[in-house]
Each structure stands twice: as C-alpha cells, then as structure tokens.
Protein backbone atom coordinates (compact mmCIF):
# COMPACT_ATOMS: atom_id res chain seq x y z
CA UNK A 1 89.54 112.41 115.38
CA UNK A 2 90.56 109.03 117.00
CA UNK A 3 93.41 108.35 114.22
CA UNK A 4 94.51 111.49 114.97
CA UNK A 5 94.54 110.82 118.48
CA UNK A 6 96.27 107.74 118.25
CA UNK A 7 98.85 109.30 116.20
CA UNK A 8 97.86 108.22 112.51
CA UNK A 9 96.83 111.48 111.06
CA UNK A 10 98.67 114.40 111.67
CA UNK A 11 95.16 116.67 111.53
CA UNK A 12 91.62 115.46 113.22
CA UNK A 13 89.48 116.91 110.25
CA UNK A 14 89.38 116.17 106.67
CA UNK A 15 91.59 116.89 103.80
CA UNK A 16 90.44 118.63 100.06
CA UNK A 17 90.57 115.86 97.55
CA UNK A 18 94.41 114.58 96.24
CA UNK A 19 96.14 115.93 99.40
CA UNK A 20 97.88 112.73 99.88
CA UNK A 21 99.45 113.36 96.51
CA UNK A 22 100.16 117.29 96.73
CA UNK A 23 102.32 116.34 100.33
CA UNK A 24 104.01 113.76 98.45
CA UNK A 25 102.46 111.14 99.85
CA UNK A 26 104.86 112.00 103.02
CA UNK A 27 101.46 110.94 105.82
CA UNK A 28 98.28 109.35 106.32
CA UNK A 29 95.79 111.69 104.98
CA UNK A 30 91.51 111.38 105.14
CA UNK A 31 90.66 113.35 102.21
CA UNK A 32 87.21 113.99 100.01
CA UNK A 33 86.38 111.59 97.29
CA UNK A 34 83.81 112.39 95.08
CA UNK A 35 83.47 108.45 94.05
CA UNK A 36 82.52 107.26 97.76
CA UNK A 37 80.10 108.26 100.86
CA UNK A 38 82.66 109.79 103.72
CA UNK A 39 85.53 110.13 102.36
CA UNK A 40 89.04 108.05 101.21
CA UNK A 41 92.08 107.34 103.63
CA UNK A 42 95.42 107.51 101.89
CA UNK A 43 98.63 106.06 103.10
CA UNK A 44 101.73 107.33 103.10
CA UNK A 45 104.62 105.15 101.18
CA UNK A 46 105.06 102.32 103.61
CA UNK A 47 107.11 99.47 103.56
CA UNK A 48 107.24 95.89 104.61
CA UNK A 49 107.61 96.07 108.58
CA UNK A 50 105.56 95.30 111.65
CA UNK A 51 105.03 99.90 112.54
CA UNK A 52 103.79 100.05 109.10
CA UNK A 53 101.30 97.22 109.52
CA UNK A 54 100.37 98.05 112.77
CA UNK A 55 99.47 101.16 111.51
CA UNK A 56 96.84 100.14 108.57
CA UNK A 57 95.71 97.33 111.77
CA UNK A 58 94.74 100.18 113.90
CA UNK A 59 93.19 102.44 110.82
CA UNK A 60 90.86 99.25 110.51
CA UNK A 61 90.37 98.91 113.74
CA UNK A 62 88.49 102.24 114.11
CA UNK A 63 87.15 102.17 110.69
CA UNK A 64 85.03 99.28 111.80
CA UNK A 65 84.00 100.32 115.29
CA UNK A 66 82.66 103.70 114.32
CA UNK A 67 80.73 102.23 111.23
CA UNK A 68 82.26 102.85 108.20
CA UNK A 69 81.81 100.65 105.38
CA UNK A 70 83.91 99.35 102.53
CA UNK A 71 80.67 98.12 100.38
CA UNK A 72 81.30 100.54 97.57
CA UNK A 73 85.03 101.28 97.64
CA UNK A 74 88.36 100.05 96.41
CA UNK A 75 91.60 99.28 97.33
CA UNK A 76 94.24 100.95 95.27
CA UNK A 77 97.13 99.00 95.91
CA UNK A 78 100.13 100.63 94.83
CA UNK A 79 103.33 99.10 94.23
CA UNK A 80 107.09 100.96 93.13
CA UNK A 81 107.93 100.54 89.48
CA UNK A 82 111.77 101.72 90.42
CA UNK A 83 113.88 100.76 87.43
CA UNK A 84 110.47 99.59 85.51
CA UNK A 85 111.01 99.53 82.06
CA UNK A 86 108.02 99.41 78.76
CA UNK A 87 108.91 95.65 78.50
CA UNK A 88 108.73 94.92 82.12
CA UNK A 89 104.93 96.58 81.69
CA UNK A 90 104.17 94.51 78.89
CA UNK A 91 105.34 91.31 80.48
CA UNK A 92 103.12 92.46 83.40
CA UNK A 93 99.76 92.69 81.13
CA UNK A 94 100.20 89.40 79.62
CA UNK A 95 101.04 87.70 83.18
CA UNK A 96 97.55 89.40 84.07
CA UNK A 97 95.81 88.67 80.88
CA UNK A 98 97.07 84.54 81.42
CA UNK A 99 95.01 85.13 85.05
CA UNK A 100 92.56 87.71 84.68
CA UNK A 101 89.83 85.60 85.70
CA UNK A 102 91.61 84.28 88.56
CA UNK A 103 93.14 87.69 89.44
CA UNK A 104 89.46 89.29 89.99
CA UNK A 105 87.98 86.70 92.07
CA UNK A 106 90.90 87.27 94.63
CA UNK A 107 90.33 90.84 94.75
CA UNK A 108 86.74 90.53 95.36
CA UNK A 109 85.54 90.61 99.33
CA UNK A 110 82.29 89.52 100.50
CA UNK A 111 79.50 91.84 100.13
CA UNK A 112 81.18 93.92 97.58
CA UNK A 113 79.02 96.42 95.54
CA UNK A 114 81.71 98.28 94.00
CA UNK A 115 80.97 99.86 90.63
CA UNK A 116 82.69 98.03 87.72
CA UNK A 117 83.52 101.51 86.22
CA UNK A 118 85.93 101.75 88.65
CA UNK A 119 87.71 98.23 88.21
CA UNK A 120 87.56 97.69 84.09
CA UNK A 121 89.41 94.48 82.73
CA UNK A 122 92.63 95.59 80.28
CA UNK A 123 91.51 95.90 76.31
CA UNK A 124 90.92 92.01 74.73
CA UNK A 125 92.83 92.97 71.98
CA UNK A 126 96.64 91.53 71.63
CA UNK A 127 99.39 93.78 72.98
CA UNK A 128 101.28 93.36 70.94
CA UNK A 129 105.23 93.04 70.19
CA UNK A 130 107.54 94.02 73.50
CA UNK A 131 107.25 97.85 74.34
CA UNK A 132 110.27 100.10 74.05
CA UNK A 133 108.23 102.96 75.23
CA UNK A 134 106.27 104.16 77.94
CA UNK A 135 103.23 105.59 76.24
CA UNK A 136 102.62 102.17 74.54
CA UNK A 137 101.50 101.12 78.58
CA UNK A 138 99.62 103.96 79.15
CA UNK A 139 97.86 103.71 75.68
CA UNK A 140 96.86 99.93 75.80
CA UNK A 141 95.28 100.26 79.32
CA UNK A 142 92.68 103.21 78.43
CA UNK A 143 91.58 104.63 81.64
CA UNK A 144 92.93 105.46 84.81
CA UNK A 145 89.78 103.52 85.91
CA UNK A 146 91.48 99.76 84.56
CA UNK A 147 92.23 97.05 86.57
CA UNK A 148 96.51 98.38 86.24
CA UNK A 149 97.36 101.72 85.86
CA UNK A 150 100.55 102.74 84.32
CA UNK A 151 100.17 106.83 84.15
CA UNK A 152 102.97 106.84 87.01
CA UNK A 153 105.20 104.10 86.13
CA UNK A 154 107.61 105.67 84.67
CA UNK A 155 108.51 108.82 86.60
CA UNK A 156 112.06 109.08 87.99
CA UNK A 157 111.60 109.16 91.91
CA UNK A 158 107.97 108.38 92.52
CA UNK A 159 107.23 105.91 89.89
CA UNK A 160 104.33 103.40 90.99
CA UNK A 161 101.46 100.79 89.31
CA UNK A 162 98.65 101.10 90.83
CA UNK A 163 96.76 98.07 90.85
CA UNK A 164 92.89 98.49 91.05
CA UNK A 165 91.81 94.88 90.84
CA UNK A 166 91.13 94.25 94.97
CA UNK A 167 87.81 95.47 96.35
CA UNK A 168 88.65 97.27 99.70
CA UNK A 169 88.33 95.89 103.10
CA UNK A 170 88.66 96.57 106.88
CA UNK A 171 90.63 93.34 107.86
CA UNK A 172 94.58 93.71 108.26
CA UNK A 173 95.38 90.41 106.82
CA UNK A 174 93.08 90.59 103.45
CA UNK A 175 94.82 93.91 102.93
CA UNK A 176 98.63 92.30 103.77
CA UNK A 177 97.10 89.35 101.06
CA UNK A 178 96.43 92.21 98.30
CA UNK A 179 99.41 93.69 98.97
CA UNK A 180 101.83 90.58 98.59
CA UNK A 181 99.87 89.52 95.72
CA UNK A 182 100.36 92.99 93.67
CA UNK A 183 103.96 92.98 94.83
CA UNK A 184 104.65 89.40 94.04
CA UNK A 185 103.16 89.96 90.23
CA UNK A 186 104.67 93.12 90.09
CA UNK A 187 108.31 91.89 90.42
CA UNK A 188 107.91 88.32 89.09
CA UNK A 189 108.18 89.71 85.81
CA UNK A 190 111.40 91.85 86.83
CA UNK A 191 113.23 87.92 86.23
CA UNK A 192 110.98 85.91 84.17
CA UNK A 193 109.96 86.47 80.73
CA UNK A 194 105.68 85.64 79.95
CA UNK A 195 104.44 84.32 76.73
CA UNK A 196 101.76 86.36 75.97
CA UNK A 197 100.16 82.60 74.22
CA UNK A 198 97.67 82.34 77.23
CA UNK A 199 94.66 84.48 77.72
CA UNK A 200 92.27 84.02 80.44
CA UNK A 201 89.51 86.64 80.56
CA UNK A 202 86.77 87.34 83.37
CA UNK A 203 84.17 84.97 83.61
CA UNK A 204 85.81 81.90 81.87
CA UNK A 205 85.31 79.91 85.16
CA UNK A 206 81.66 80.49 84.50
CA UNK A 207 81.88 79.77 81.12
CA UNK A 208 83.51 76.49 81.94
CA UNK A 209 80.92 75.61 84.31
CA UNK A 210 83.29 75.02 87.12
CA UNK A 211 83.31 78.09 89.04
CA UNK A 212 80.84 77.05 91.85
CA UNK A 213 81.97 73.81 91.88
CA UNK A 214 85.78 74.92 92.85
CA UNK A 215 85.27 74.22 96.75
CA UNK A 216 83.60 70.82 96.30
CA UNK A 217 85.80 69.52 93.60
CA UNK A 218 88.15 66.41 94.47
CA UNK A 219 91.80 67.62 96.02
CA UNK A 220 93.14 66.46 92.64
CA UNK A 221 91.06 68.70 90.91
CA UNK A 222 91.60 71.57 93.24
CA UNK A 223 94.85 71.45 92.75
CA UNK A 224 94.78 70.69 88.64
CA UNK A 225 92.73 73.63 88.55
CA UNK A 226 94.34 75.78 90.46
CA UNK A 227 98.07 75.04 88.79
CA UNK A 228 98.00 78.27 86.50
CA UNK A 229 97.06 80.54 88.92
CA UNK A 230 99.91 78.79 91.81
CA UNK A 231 101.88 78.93 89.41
C-alpha cells in the first residue's frame, strides 16, 4: 500500500503470479511467488538514470521498514541480449566458467539462506566449439534454475539473460553493484573474444586454502590474487 502511495505500483494489493511478464514488463508489479514467504516485486525495464534508481532506493526503503526480509530470495538480474548472437552466449559461459568461483562469492550477501536449487553452477562439462545456434545455449545450461539463463535471449524485441548468480538484498548500492557487474560481463564479450582454456569452478578458493585468508593476505597478494577476476 505505501509503494502504491508513493507512486511505485500502480495497484495497492497483490498481483497473480507472472503478471510482470503478461503486462510486458511495462510497471512495477508485487506478485505471488510460490518459491518465497510474501511475495516477489518485479521491475519494470529500467534503465541507467537517477528516476530509475530512485525508484528501486525507495522500494528498499519500505521493504526494510515494514520487515520484509531477503534471507531466502534472489535477485534476478536481467540484462538485454539486443543483437545477442549463439557465439556471443558461448563466449559469455566460458568468461563465467574462467570466474565462477569468484562470480558466486560476489553475489552472495550476508546472512543469505537461499536454496542452491535456485542458483545451480552451469554443467562442468566443456562447451564446446562456438555456437551457431540458439538452442545449443539453452541446452548446455539445463534449467531455468542455473546461475545464466538463456530461454529469452534470443527473442526479437524482448530478448534478455537473466542472471541468477546475486542473492537479493534491500540496499540500493549492492543492487546498482549486481547490476553493473551482470551488465559489464554481459557486453564485455560483445568486443572481446574468451578462451574457453580457463576453468574456475565453485569452491576452488577453498580448495586452495586461501579463501579465508583473502582479507589478511599482503596488498601484493590481494592484488595477485585478485588479477583474474579485475581483469
């Protein structure tokens, strides 16, 4: 009722589930979700400017002050694919397969409980040659429920990845990070070819035994071992 009073949502009660998407994604929409307590609050297509990020400040805002909780939910971040073609795509998996394990630690946000269901790392196996075609994308990923989603990639008007990775949150400026961060991977590989020779899955920080260690190491190790992910 208070987003709709402050002129966010055009209705002060709920939506049915995917109303967002039947309007065309043409408003801010608080629909039923079936995968989190409450309910989910879609945005319309917005764009890089202080109205739009005013409004997502002032939908966190009340979020927080009435109680609501992002514990258990994620933020599906999603970012136009206009002109994407298969090969774009598969330059984009192996620039996320090179950083997976990097990738998922920035999503996360403190106190997270999400289910991993939800958020599922792309297949191990190789992708492959370059893709000429669009199925190959959709086909390699599985699930909707991966960590990139390709089923709308490729439509003519509307085409978007939706990028699963980031854990949700009620402050503006972890959102604005997620945001740049799925943009800036998503069009880095509109101009720059990736090697698919480097593959660094979930947990290898563990695995290496630095992963704890990260904050404390040296500045010249910070920075050694951050490079890739810079980069």
């Amino acid at each position: 009722r208070e987003l709709h009073a402050r002129g966010v949502l055009s209705s002060p009660h709920q939506s049915s589930y995917h109303s967002g998407a039947r309007s065309g994604y043409n408003g801010w929409v608080y629909e039923h979700d079936g995968s989190v307590r409450g309910g989910e609050l879609v945005t319309p297509v917005l764009a890089d400017s202080p109205e739009h990020w005013g409004q997502i400040a002032t939908a966190c805002e009340a979020i927080r002050r009435h109680g609501g909780s992002t514990d258990h939910a994620g933020s599906h971040t999603n970012i136009s694919s206009d002109q994407y073609s298969p090969q774009l795509a598969w330059r984009l998996v192996n620039l996320v397969r090179s950083n997976e394990d990097d990738i998922y630690r920035m999503g996360r946000t403190r106190g997270s409980a999400r289910s991993a269901g939800y958020n599922r790392p792309l297949p191990a196996r190789d992708p492959g040659p370059a893709w000429t075609d669009s199925y190959q994308a959709v086909r390699y990923q599985g699930g909707r429920e991966a960590m990139i989603n390709f089923h709308n990639a490729f439509q003519h008007r509307s085409g978007r990845i939706e990028f699963r990775f980031p854990d949700a949150s009620h402050h503006p400026g972890v959102i604005q990070a997620q945001v740049n961060l799925c943009a800036a991977m998503t069009n880095y590989v509109r101009d720059n070819d990736v090697q698919p020779d480097t593959v660094r899955p979930l947990h290898t920080a563990r695995r290496e035994g630095w992963a704890r260690n990260l904050m404390a190491a040296s500045p010249t190790e910070f920075e050694e071992r951050t490079r890739p992910v810079r980069t």
